[in-house]
Protein backbone atom coordinates (compact mmCIF):
# COMPACT_ATOMS: atom_id res chain seq x y z
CA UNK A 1 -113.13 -90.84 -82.21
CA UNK A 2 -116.58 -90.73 -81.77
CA UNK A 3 -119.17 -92.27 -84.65
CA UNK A 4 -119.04 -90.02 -87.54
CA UNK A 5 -118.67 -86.76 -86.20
CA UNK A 6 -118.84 -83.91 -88.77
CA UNK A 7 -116.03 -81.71 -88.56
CA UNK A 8 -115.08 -78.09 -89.52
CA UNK A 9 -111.88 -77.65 -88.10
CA UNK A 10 -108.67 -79.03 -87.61
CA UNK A 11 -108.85 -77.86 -84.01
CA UNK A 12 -112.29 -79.88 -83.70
CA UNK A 13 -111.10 -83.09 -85.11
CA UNK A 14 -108.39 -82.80 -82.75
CA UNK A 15 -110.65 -82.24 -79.44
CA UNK A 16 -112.40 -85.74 -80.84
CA UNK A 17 -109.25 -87.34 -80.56
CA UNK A 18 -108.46 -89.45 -77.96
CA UNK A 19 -106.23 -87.87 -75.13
CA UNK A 20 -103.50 -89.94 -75.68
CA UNK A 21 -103.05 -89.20 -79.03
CA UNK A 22 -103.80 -85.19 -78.81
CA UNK A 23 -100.18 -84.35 -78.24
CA UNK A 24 -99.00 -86.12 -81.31
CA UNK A 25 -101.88 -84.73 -84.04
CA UNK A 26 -100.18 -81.11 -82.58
CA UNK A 27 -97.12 -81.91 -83.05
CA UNK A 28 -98.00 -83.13 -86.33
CA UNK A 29 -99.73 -79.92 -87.10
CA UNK A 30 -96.93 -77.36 -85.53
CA UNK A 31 -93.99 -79.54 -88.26
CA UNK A 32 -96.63 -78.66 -91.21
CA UNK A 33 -97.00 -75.41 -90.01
CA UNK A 34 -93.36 -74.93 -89.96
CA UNK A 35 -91.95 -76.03 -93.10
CA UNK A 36 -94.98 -74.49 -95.00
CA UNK A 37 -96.13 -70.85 -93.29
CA UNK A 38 -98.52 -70.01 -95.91
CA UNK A 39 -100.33 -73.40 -96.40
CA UNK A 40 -104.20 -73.03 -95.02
CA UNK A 41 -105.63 -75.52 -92.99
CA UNK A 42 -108.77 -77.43 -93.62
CA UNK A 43 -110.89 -80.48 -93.65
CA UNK A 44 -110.97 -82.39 -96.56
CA UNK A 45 -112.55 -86.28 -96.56
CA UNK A 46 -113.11 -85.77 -93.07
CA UNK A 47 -109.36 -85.50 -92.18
CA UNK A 48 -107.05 -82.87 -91.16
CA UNK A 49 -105.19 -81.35 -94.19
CA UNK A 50 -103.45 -78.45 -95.55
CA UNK A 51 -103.44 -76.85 -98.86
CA UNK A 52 -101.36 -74.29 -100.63
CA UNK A 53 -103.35 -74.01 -104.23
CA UNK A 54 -103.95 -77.73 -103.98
CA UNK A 55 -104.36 -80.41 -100.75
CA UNK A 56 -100.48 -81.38 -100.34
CA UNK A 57 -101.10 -82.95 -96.81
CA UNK A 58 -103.59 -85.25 -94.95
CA UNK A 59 -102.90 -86.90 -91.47
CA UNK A 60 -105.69 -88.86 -88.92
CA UNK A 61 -105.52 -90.43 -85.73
CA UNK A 62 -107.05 -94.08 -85.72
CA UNK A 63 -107.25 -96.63 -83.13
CA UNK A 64 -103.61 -98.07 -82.88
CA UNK A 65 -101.77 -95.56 -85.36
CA UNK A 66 -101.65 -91.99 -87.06
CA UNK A 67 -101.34 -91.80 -90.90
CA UNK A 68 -100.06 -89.31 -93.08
CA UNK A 69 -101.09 -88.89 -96.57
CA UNK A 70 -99.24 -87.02 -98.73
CA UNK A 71 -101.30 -87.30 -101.70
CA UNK A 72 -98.95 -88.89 -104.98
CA UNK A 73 -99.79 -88.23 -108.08
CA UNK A 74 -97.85 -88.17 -111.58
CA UNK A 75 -94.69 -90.39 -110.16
CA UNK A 76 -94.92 -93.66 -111.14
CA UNK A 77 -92.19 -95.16 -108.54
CA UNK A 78 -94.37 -93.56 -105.55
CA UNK A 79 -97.54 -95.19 -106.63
């Protein structure tokens, strides 16, 4: 990724991604899209993420891995 790009889009943050790693972040983003239709996507902390009321879903590529963050709260044992 290039030094602190702002982005606006989940399709922007994904052109800033390095080739390689492209095909995986849409992947990512097609699974999300499948198993929850109505979520809206967005940028939230500077990472790709999807909301349905609330943020339920961040992912990001980095240099030697992609994370997903499904954000935890309330459940002691995931914490």
């Amino acid at each position: 990724m290039a030094a602190n790009p702002k982005f606006t889009t989940i399709d922007d943050y994904i052109a800033h991604a390095a080739a390689n790693v492209r095909p995986v972040l849409k992947k990512i983003r097609a699974i999300v899209k499948a198993v929850a239709p109505r979520a809206q996507e967005t940028i939230s902390y500077q990472l790709p993420a999807f909301r349905q009321g609330r943020v339920f879903f961040y992912f990001a590529a980095f240099k030697a891995h992609i994370g997903v963050y499904p954000p935890v709260k309330g459940d002691a044992a995931l914490l």
